[in-house]
Structure formats: C-alpha cells, structure tokens
Protein backbone atom coordinates (compact mmCIF):
# COMPACT_ATOMS: atom_id res chain seq x y z
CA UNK A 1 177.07 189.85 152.18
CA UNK A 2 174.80 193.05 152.35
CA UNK A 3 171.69 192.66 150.77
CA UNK A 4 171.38 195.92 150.07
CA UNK A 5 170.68 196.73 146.42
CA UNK A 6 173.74 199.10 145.31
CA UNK A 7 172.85 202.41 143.41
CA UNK A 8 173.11 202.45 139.93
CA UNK A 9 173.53 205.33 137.18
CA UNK A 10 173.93 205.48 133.31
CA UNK A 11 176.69 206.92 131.51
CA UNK A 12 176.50 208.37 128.11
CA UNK A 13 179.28 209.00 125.79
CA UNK A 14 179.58 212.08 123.06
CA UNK A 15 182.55 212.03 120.76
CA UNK A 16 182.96 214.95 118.83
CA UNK A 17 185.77 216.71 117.41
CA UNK A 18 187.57 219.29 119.41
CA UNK A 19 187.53 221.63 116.74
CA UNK A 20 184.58 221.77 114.87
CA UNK A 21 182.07 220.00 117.19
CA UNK A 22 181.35 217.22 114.70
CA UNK A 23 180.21 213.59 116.05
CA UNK A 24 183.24 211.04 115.86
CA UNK A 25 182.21 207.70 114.40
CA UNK A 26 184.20 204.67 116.19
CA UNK A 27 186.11 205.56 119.34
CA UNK A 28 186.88 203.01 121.51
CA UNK A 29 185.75 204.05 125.08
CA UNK A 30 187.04 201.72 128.06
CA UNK A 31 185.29 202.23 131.23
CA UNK A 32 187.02 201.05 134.63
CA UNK A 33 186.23 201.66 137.97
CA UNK A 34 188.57 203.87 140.43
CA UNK A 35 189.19 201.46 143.04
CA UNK A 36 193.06 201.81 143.67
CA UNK A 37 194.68 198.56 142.93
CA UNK A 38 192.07 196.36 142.27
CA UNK A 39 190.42 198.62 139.55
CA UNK A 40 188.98 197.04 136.87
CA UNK A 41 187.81 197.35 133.01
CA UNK A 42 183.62 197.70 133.63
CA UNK A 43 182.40 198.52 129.97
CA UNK A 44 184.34 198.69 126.05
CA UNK A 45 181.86 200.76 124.06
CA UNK A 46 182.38 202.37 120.68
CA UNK A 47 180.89 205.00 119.61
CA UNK A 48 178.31 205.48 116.93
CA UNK A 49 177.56 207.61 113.43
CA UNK A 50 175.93 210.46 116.05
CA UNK A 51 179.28 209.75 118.15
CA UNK A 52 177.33 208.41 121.25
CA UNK A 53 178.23 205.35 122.98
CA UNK A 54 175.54 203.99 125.77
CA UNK A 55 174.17 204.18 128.04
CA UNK A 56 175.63 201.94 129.81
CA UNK A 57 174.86 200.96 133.45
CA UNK A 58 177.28 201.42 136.45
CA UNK A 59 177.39 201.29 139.82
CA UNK A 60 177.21 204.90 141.84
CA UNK A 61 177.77 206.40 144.67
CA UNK A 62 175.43 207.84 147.00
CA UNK A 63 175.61 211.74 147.78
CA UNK A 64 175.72 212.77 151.43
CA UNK A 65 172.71 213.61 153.03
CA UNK A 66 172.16 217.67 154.46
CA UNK A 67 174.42 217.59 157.68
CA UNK A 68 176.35 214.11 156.65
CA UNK A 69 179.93 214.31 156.27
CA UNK A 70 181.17 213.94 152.57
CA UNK A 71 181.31 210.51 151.28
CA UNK A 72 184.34 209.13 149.10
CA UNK A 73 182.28 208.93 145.68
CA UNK A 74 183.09 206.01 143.49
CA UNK A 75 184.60 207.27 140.31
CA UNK A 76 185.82 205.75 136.96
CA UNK A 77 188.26 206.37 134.42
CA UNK A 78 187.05 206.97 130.48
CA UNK A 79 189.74 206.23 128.14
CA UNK A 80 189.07 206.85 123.94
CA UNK A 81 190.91 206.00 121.26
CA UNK A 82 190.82 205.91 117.69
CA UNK A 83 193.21 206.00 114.86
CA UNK A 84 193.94 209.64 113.42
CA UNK A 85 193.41 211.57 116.71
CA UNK A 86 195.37 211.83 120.00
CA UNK A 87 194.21 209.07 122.97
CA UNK A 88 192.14 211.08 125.23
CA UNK A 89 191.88 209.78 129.56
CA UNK A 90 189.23 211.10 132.08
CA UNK A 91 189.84 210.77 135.34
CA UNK A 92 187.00 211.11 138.08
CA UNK A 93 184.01 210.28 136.28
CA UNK A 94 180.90 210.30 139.08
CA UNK A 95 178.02 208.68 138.27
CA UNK A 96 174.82 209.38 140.52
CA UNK A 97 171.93 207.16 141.59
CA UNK A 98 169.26 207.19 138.93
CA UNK A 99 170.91 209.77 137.16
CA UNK A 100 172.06 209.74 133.53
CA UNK A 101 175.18 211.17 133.08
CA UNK A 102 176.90 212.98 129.93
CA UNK A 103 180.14 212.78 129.38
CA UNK A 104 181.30 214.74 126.25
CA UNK A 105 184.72 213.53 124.56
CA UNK A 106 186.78 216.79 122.94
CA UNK A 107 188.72 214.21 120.05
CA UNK A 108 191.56 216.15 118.43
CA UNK A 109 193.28 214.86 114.80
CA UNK A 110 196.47 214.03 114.80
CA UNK A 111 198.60 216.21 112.57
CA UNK A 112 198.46 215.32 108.99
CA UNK A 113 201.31 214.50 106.96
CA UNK A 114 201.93 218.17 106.22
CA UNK A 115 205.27 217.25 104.03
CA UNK A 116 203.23 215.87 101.85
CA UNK A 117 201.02 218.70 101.19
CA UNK A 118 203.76 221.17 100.06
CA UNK A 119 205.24 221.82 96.31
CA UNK A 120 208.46 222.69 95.39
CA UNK A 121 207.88 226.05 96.48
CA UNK A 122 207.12 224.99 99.87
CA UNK A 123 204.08 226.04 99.64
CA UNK A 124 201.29 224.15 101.26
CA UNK A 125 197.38 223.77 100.81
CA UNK A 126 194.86 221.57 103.13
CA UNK A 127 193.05 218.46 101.46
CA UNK A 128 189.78 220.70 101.80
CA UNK A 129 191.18 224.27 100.08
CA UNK A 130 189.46 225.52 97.54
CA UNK A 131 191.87 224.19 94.42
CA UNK A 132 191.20 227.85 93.13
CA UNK A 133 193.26 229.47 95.66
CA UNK A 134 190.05 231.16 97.86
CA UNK A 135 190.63 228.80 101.09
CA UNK A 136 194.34 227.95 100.20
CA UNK A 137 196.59 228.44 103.51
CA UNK A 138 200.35 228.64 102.93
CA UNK A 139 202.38 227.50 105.56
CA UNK A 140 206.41 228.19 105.48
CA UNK A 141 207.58 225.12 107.92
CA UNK A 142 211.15 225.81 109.83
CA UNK A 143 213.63 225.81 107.15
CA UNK A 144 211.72 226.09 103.89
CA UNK A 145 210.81 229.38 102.62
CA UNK A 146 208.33 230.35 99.89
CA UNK A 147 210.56 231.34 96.48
C-alpha cells in the first residue's frame, strides 16, 4: 500500500428554496463517491436552521500540473431529500485539495393540494393571501370555471 497521504477537501452544503432563496431546515444529503460499481455512501448529513450541512471531509483529486495531461478527477454524487419538495441528485461533484467547496441545493415544493384551496366557485386563494382579497390569486384549473 502507498504511503502516500491522499488529498483531502471539504464540502459544504446550502439548501435553500428554489424560489425565494430561503434556507431549508432538514434535508437529508447523502454523499457517495463516483467510483463506477463499487461506489459507495461516504457522508448522510442534514441540513440545519441556516440550511447548511458540513463541512464534511472527503477525499479529492489532484488537478494536473501546467503541461500534464488531464487527470480523471474523483467525483461524488449529492442526493437531498425532504418531505414537501421534489428529491434533488448532483452528479459530478469535485472536490479539490485543501479547498472548501460550496455546493448550493435549489429545493423546490411540491405542489400543494390545490383542490383543497378552491370554493364552490372554483375559485382559489394561497395559504399566505391576504384574506382581504389584496394578494388573492384565482386560478381556473382544467374543467372548472369561475361562475
């Protein structure tokens, strides 16, 4: 065995919401390295009130020297989830030697339950409308129309 110390790097994780940019509290990120058949699961973090998760340490890869050919660079796979929004995967994930990497996570809700949100008009108005009509969205849905 090569007693070479391998290169490490950090990863950091930042949930947020795709669609406002606020922090998501309590995604489950899995970490596993790209190795072809014999990856594996290196790290299950979940993610904070600030949506951050790490840093955690993993192995990297080192970049090519000026004039070196390009090296394969060891990558790994981030998968999120948590209840309410859509599973998110990243593929190709490089970490560098004695680098910290970022790795922001765009988390988008799941659709609501919109059916429940209508009246018998069919119209409909988000949990966070204004109840005096100001932010109220109406919404006809295929076969219902407003009366």
């Amino acid at each position: 065995m090569d007693n070479e110390r391998m290169p490490t790097g950090t990863l950091i994780i930042k949930a947020k919401t795709g669609t406002v940019d606020y922090p998501v509290e309590g995604v489950m990120v899995t970490l596993s390295s790209e190795l072809g058949q014999n990856s594996r699961v290196e790290a299950v973090l979940t993610t904070d009130a600030s949506g951050i998760a790490g840093p955690v340490t993993l192995l990297s890869s080192g970049l090519p020297l000026p004039g070196e050919e390009k090296k394969d660079l060891l990558s790994y796979t981030v998968e999120a989830d948590k209840p309410g929004y859509y599973s998110l995967i990243r593929y190709g994930v490089n970490i560098f030697p004695d680098t910290a990497t970022i790795q922001n996570l765009f988390m988008i809700p799941l659709p609501v339950n919109l059916e429940a949100l209508y009246n018998e008009n069919g119209e409909g108005q988000f949990p966070d409308s204004d109840i005096d009509g100001g932010n109220t969205v109406y919404i006809r849905p295929e076969g219902r129309v407003n009366r």
